[in-house]
C-alpha atoms as a PDB file:
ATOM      1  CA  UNK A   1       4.868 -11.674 -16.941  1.00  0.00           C
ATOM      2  CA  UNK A   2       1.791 -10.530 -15.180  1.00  0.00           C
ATOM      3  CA  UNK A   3      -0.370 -12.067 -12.786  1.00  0.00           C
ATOM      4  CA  UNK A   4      -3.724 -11.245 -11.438  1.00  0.00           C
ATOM      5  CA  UNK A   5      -4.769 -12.515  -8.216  1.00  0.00           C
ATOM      6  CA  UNK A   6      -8.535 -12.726  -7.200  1.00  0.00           C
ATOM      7  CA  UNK A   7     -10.855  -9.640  -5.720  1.00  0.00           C
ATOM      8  CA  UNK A   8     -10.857 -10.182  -1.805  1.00  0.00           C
ATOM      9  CA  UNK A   9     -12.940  -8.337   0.617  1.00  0.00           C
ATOM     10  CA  UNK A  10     -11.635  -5.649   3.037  1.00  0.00           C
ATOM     11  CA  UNK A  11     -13.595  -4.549   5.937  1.00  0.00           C
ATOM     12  CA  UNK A  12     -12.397  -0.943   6.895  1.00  0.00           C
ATOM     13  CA  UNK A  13     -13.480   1.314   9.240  1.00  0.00           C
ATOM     14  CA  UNK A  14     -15.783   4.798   7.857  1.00  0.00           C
ATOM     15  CA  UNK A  15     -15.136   7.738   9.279  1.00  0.00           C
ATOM     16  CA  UNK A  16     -18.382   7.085  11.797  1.00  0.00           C
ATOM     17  CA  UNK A  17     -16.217   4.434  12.914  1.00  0.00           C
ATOM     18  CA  UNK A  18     -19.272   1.916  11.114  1.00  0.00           C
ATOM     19  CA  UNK A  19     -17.887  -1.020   9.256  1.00  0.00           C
ATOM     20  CA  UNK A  20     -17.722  -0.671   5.502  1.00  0.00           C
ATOM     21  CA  UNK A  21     -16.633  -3.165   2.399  1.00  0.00           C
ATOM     22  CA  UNK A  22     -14.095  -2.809  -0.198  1.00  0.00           C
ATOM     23  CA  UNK A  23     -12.561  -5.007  -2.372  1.00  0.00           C
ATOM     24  CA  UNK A  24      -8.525  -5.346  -3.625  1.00  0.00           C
ATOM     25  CA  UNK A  25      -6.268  -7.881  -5.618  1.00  0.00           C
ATOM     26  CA  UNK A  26      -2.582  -8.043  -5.936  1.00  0.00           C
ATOM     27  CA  UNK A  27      -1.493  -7.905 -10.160  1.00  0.00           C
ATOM     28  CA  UNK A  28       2.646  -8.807 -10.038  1.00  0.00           C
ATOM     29  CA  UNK A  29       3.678  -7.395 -13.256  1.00  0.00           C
ATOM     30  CA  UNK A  30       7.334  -7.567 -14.780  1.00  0.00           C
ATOM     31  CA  UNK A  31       9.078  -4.381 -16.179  1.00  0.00           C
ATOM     32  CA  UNK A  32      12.467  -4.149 -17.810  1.00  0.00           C
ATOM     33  CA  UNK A  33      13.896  -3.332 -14.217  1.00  0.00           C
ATOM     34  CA  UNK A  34      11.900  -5.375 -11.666  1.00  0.00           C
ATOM     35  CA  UNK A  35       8.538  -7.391 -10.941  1.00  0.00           C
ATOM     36  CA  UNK A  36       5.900  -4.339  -9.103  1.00  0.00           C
ATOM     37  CA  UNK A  37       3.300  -5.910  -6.999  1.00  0.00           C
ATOM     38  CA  UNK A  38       0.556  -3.109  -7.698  1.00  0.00           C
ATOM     39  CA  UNK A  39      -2.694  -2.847  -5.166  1.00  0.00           C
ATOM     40  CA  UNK A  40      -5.807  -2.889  -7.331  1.00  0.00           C
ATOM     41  CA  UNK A  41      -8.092  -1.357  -4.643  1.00  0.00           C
ATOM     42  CA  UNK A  42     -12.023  -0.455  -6.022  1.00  0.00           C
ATOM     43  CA  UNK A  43     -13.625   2.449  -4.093  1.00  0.00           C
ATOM     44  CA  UNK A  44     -16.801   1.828  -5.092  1.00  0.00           C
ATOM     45  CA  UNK A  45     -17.990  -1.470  -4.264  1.00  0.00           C
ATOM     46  CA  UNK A  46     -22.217  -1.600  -5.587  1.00  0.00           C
ATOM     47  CA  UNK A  47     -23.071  -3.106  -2.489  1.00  0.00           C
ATOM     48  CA  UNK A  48     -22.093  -0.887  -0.301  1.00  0.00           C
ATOM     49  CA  UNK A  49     -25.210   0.904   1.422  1.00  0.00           C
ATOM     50  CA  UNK A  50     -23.983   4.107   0.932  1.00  0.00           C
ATOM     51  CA  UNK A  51     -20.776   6.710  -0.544  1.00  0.00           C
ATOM     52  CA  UNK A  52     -17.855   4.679   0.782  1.00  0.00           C
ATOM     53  CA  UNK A  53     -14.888   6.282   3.090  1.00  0.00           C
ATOM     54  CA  UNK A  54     -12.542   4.799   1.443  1.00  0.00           C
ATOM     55  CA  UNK A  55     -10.578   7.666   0.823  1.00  0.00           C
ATOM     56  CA  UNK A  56      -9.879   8.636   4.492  1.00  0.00           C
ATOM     57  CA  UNK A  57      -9.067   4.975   5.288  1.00  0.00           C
ATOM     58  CA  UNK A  58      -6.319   4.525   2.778  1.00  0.00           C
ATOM     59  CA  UNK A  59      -3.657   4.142   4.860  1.00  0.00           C
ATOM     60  CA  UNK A  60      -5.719   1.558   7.206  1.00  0.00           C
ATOM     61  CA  UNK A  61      -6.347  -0.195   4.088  1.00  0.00           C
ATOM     62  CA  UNK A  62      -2.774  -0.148   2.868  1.00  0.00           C
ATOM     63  CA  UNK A  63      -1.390  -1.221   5.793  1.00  0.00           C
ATOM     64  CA  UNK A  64      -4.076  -4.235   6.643  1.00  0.00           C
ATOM     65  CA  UNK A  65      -3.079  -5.441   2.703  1.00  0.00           C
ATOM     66  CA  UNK A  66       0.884  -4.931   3.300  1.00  0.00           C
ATOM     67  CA  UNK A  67       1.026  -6.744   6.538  1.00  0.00           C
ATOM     68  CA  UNK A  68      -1.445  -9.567   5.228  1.00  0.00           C
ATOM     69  CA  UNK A  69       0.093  -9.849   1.211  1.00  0.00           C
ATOM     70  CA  UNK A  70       3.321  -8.431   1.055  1.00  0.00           C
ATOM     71  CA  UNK A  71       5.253  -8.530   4.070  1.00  0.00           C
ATOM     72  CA  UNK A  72       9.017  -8.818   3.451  1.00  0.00           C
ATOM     73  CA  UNK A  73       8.184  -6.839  -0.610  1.00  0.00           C
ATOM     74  CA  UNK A  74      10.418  -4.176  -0.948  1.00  0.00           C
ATOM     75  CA  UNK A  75       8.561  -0.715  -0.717  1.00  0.00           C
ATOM     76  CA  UNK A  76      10.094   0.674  -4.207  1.00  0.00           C
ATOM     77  CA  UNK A  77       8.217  -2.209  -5.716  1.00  0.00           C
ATOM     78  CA  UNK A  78       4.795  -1.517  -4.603  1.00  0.00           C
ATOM     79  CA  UNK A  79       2.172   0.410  -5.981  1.00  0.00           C
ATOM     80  CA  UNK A  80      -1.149   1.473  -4.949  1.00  0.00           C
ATOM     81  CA  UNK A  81      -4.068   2.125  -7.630  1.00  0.00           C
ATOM     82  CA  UNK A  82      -7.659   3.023  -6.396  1.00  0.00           C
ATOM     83  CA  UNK A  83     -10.302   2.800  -9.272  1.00  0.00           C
ATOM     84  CA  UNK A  84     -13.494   4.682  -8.452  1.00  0.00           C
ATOM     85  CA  UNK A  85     -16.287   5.470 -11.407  1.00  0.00           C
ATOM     86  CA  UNK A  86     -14.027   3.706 -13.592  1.00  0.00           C
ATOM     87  CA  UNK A  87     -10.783   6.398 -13.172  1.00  0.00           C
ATOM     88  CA  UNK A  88      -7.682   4.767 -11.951  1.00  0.00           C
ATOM     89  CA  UNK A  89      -5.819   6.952  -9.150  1.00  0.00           C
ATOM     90  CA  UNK A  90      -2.392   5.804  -8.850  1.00  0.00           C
ATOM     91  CA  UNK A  91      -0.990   7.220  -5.436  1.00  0.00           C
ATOM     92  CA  UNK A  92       2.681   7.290  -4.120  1.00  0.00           C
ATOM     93  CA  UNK A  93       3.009   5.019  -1.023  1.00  0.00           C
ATOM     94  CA  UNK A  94       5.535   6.311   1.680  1.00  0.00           C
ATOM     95  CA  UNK A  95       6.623   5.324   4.901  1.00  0.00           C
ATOM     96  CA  UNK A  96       7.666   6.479   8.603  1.00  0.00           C
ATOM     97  CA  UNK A  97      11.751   5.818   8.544  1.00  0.00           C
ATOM     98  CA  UNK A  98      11.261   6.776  12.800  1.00  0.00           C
ATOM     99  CA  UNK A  99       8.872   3.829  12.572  1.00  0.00           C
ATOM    100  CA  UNK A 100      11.456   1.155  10.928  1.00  0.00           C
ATOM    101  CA  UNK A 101      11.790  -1.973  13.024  1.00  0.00           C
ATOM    102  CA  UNK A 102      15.161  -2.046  13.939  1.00  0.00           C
ATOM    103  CA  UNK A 103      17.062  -5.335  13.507  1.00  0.00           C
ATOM    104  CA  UNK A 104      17.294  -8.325  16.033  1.00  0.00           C
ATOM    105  CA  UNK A 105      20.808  -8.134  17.303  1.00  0.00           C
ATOM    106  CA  UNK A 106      20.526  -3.945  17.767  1.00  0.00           C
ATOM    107  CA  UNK A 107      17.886  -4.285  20.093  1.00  0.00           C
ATOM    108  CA  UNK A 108      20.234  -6.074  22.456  1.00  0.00           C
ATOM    109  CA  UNK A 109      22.971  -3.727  22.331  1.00  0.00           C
ATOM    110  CA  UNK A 110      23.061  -0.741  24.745  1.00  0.00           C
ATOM    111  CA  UNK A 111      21.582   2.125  23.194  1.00  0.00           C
ATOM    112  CA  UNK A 112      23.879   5.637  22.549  1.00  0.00           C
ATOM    113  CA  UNK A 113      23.973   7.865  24.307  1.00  0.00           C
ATOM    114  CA  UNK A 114      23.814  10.536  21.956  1.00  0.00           C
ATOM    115  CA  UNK A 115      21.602  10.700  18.366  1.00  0.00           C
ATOM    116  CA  UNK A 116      22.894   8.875  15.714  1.00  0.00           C
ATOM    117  CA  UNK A 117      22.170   9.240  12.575  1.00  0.00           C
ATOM    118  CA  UNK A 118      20.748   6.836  10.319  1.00  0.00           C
ATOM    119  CA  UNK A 119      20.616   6.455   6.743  1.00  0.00           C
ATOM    120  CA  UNK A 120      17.420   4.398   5.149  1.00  0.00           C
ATOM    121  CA  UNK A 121      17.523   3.692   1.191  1.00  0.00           C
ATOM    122  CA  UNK A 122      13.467   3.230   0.244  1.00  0.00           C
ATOM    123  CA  UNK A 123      14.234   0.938  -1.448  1.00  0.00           C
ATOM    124  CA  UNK A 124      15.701  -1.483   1.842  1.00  0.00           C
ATOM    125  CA  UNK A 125      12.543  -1.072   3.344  1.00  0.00           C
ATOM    126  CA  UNK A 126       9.826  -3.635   3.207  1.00  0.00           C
ATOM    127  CA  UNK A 127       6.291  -4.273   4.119  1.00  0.00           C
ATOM    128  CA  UNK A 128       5.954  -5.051   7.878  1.00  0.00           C
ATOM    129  CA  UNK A 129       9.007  -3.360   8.614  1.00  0.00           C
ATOM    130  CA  UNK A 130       7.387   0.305   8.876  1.00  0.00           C
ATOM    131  CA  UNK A 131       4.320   2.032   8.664  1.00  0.00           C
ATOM    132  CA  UNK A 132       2.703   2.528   5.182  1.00  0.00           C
ATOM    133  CA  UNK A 133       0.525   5.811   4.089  1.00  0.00           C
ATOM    134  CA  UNK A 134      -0.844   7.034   1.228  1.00  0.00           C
ATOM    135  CA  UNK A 135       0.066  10.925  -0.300  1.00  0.00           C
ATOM    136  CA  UNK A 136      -3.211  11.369  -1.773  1.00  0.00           C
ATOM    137  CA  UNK A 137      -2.312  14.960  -2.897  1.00  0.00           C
ATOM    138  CA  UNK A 138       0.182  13.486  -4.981  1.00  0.00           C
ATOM    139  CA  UNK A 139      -2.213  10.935  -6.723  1.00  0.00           C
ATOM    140  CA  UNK A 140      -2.191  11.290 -10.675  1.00  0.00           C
ATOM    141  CA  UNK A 141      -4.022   9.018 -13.128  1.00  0.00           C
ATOM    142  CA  UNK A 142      -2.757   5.756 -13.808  1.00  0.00           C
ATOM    143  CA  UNK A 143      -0.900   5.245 -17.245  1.00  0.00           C
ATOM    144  CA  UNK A 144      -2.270   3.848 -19.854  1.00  0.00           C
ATOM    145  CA  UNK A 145       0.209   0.083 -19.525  1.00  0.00           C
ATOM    146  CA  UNK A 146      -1.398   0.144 -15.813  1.00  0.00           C
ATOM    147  CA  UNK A 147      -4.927   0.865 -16.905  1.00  0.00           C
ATOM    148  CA  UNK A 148      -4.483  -2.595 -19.261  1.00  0.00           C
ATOM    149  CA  UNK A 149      -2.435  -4.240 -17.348  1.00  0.00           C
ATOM    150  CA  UNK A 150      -5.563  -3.962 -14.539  1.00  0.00           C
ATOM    151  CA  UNK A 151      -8.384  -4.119 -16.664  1.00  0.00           C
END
């Protein structure tokens, strides 16, 4: 099963703090395991007046998408790929587990008086639950079923 969704615009912020353009779609594809809801994000949009920023607004970006397209998706079945001069980056997506909304019915209870400690699986995390970012030095290229399944 796959399923491409249309190019939207993104307005992001460069590092000047002047607006800038990119565009992204959401492609659901179906492995053996699970359906992946992989961010096709382009870098290098042609009508952009100058070298985008992209880069250093990833996690801006990320989060905007999440928050807008896939709140409630789990976070081990996300991807992000970034295609710029026709290479496709896939980078690792990770979160803040001190930033994980904690549920309802603990924010009424009385809080310890002591740490407690708290064990998060990645993959019970979803999008709007925590803060998203990007490890850019762990981006690699994409593999060849992701460069199909997105071209």
């Amino acid at each position: 099963m796959i399923y491409k969704g249309p190019f939207k615009d993104i307005i992001y912020p460069a590092q000047s703090r002047e607006p800038r353009v990119g565009r992204y779609r959401i492609v659901l594809a179906k492995n053996p395991r699970l359906v992946r809801a992989i961010v096709h994000l382009v870098a290098d949009e042609p009508l952009q007046p100058q070298r985008t920023d992209l880069l250093t607004a990833l996690d801006v970006v990320l989060n905007r998408i999440i928050d807008k397209e896939l709140t409630g998706i789990g976070h081990d079945c996300m991807r992000l790929v970034v295609q710029s001069h026709e290479r496709l980056i896939d980078y690792p997506i990770g979160f803040n587990a001190l930033e994980v909304k904690r549920p309802r019915d603990a924010a009424n209870r009385p809080p310890g008086t002591a740490d407690e400690p708290v064990h998060i699986r990645s993959h019970d995390v979803v999008g709007g639950a925590a803060a998203f970012y990007v490890d850019q030095d762990e981006g690699k290229p994409a593999s060849a079923i992701v460069e199909r399944l997105l071209r």
